[in-house]
Structures are given as structure tokens and as C-alpha cells.
Protein backbone atom coordinates (compact mmCIF):
# COMPACT_ATOMS: atom_id res chain seq x y z
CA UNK A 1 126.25 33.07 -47.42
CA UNK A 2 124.00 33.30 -44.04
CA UNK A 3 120.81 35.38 -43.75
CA UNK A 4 122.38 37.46 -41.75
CA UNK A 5 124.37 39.23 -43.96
CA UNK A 6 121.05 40.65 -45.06
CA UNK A 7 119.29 44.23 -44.51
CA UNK A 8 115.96 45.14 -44.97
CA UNK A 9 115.44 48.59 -45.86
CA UNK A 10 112.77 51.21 -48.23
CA UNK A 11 113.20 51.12 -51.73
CA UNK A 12 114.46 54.65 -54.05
CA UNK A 13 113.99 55.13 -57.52
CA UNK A 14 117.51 53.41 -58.58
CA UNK A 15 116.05 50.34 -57.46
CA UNK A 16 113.50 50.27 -60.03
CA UNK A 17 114.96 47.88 -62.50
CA UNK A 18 115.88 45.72 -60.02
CA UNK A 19 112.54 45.35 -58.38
CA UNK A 20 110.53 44.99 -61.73
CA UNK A 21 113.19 42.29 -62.91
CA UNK A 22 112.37 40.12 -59.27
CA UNK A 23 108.55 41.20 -59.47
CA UNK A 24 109.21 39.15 -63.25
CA UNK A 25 110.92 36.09 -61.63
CA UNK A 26 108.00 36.15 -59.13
CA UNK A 27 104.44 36.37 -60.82
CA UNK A 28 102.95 35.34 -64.24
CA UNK A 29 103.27 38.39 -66.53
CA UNK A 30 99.80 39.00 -66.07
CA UNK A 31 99.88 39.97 -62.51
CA UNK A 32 103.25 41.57 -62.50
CA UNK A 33 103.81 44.69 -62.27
CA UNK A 34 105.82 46.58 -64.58
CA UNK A 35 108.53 49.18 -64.62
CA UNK A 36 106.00 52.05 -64.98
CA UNK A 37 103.80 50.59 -62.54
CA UNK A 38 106.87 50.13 -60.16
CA UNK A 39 107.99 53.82 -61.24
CA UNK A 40 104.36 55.30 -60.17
CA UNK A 41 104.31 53.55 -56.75
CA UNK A 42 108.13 55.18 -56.20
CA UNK A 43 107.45 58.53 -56.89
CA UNK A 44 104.17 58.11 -54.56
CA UNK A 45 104.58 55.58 -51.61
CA UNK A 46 108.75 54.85 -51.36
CA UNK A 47 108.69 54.19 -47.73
CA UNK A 48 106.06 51.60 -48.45
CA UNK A 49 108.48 49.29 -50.42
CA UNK A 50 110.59 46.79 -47.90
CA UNK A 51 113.46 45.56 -49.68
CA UNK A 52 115.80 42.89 -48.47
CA UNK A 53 119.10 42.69 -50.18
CA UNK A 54 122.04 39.95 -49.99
CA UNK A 55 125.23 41.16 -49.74
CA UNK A 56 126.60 40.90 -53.32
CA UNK A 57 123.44 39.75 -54.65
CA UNK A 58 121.09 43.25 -54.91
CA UNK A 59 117.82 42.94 -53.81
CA UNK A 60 116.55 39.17 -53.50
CA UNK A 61 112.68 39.88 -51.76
CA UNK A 62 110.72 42.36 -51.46
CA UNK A 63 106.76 43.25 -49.69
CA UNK A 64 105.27 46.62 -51.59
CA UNK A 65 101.82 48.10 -51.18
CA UNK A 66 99.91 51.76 -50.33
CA UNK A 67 98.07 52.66 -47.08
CA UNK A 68 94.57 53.36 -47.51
CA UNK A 69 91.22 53.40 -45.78
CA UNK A 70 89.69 50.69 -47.37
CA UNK A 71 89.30 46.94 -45.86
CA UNK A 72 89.79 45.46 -48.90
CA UNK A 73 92.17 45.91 -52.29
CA UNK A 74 90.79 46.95 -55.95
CA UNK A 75 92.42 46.18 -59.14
CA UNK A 76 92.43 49.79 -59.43
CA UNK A 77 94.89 50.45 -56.51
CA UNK A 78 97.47 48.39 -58.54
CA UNK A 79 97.47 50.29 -61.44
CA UNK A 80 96.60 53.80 -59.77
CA UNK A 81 99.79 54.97 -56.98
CA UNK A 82 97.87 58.10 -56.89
CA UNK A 83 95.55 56.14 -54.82
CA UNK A 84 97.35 55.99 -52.14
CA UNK A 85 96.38 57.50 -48.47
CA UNK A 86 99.27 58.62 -46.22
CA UNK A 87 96.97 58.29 -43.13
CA UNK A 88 95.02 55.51 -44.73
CA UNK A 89 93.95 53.34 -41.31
CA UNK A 90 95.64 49.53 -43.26
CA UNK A 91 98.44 49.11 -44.98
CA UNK A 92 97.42 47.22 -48.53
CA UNK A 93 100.63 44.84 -49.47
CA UNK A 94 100.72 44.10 -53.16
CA UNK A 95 103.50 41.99 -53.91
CA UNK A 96 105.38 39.48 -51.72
CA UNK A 97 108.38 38.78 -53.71
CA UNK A 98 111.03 36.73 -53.00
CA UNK A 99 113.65 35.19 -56.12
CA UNK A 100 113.33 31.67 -56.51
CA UNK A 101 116.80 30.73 -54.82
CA UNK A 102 116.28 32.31 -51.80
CA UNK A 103 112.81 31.24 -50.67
CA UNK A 104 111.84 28.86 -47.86
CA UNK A 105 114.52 30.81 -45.42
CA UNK A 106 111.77 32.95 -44.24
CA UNK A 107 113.05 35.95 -45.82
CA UNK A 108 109.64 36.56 -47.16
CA UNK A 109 107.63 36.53 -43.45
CA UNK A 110 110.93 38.46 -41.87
CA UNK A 111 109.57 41.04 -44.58
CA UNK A 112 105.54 40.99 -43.54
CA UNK A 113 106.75 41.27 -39.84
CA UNK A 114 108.49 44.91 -41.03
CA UNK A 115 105.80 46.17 -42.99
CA UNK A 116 103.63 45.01 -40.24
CA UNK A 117 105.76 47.08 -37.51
CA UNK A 118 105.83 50.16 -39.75
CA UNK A 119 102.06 49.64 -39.94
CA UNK A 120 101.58 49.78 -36.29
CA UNK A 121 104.07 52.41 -35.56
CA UNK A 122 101.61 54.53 -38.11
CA UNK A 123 98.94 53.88 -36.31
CA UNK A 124 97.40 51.77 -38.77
CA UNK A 125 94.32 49.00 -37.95
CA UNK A 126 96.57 46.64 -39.14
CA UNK A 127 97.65 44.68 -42.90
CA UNK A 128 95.61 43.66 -45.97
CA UNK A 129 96.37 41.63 -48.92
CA UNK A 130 94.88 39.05 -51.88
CA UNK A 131 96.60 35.81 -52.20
CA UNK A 132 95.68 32.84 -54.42
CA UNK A 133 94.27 28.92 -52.30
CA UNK A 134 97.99 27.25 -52.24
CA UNK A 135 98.82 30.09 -49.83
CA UNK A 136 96.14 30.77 -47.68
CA UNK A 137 97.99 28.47 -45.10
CA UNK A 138 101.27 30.38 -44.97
CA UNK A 139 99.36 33.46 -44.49
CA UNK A 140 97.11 31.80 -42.16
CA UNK A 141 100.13 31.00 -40.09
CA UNK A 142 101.16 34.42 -39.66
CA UNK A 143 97.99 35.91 -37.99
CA UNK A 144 96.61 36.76 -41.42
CA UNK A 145 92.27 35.96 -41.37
CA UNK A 146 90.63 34.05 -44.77
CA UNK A 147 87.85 36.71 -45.43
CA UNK A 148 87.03 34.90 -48.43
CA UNK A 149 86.92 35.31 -52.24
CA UNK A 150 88.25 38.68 -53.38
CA UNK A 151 86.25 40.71 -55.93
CA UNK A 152 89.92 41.22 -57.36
CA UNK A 153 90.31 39.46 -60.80
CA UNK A 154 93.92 40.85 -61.34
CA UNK A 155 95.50 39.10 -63.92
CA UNK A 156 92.68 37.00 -64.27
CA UNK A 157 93.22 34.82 -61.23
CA UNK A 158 91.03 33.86 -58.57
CA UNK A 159 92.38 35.74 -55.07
CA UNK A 160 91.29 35.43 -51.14
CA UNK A 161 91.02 38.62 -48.93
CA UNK A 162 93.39 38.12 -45.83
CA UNK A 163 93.36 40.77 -43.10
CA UNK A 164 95.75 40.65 -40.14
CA UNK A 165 93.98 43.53 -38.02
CA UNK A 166 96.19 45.17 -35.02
């Protein structure tokens, strides 16, 4: 099967199982986000979810996250949809998920680049995220600035700041 035969498009509530069960094959169970967490962000921020699915497959990769007006991501926005800010001036991305057997075909970065143009289309200053050492190159590579050490302990783990501004 080519990549082509896949769409990118915003996530619903039926796809709520689905996405908790690849945010599972993605992340340690202590950053993951769960089912309710998945079912908060849904009923708040849908058209924040990018979801690329494979034709016969469901959804293989997804980017998530809320708009807001702060430069940087809490812990708290994680757990708290309710947090979210329509208007917000950067779009926070959460999650980059893509299942094991379809990474390295770009599917993740084809992703960023959508969330990115919805981001712009908004209006917004641009993208912010936390990512752990091993991938501050990827991100580095796609425009996305190191602003160091993240006061985020989620899951325990020790994340960077990136910022890709507009």
C-alpha cells in the first residue's frame, strides 16, 4: 500500500478508541493519554486533532494539541481541555503519534506541516511543543527552535521547549 492512499483529516468522537489505542502503541503509559483524557480534548478542541488514516487500516498517526496564549506548555493543559483558547495566538501540539509500522515515511512531519497550515490560516504566531533529547534533531529539521529544558515533568520525563514561530 502507497502513502498516497492516505487522508489527513479532524478527528470526531467515534474515533476515540482508536486514537487512545495508537496514543498506547506510542508513549510509555505514563505520558499517554487516556480515553477520558482523549474524550475531554474531543468534546473541547475536535478540529485540533489531525488524523491520518490508511485505507483499510483506521487511523495509523496522528498530531493533537489546544491553541492558547501561552509560549510554553503546562502539565496542566494535558490533563485540563477546558484550557483551551479558541483565539489562543500558538497552537500547543501534544502528541505526535504515529504506529510503529508506519513510521520513517514521513507521515508524522506531513502531519506537523497541517497543523502548522491550520495554525497560520488562524492567525496564530505559530506552533509549540515538548519533546524528549533523541528528537530535538527531527524537530530541529523542521523549523522547530531548542528553547531549552521544559518546566514540564509529564510522566516524569525530562522534555525541551521547541517553538516554530510564523
Amino acid at each position: 500500500m502507497g502513502d498516497g492512499s492516505m487522508n489527513i483529516r479532524t478527528a470526531q468522537m467515534a474515533d476515540l478508541k482508536a486514537l487512545a489505542a495508537v496514543e498506547a502503541a506510542c508513549f510509555p503509559a505514563a505520558e499517554a493519554a487516556g480515553e477520558e483524557d482523549f474524550a475531554s480534548r474531543l468534546q473541547v478542541y475536535p478540529n485540533h486533532f489531525w488524523l491520518l488514516e490508511a485505507e483499510d487500516e483506521g487511523i495509523v498517526s496522528f498530531v493533537n494539541g489546544m491553541a492558547t496564549n501561552e509560549e510554553t506548555i503546562r502539565d496542566e493543559m494535558f490533563a485540563d481541555a477546558a484550557l483551551h483558547q479558541e483565539d489562543g495566538a500558538w497552537q500547543a501540539i501534544f502528541g505526535v503519534n504515529t504506529l510503529p509500522d508506519y513510521r520513517r515515511r514521513g507521515l508524522a512531519a506531513r502531519l506537523l506541516r497541517a497543523a502548522e497550515q491550520d495554525a497560520r490560516l488562524s492567525g496564530r504566531r505559530g506552533c509549540i511543543l515538548t519533546c524528549k533529547a533523541a528528537l530535538l534533531p527531527w524537530y530541529e529539521s523542521l523549523g522547530y527552535r531548542n528553547r531549552g529544558v521544559s518546566g514540564s515533568v509529564h510522566g516524569g520525563a525530562v522534555w525541551y521547549d521547541m517553538t516554530l514561530e510564523f
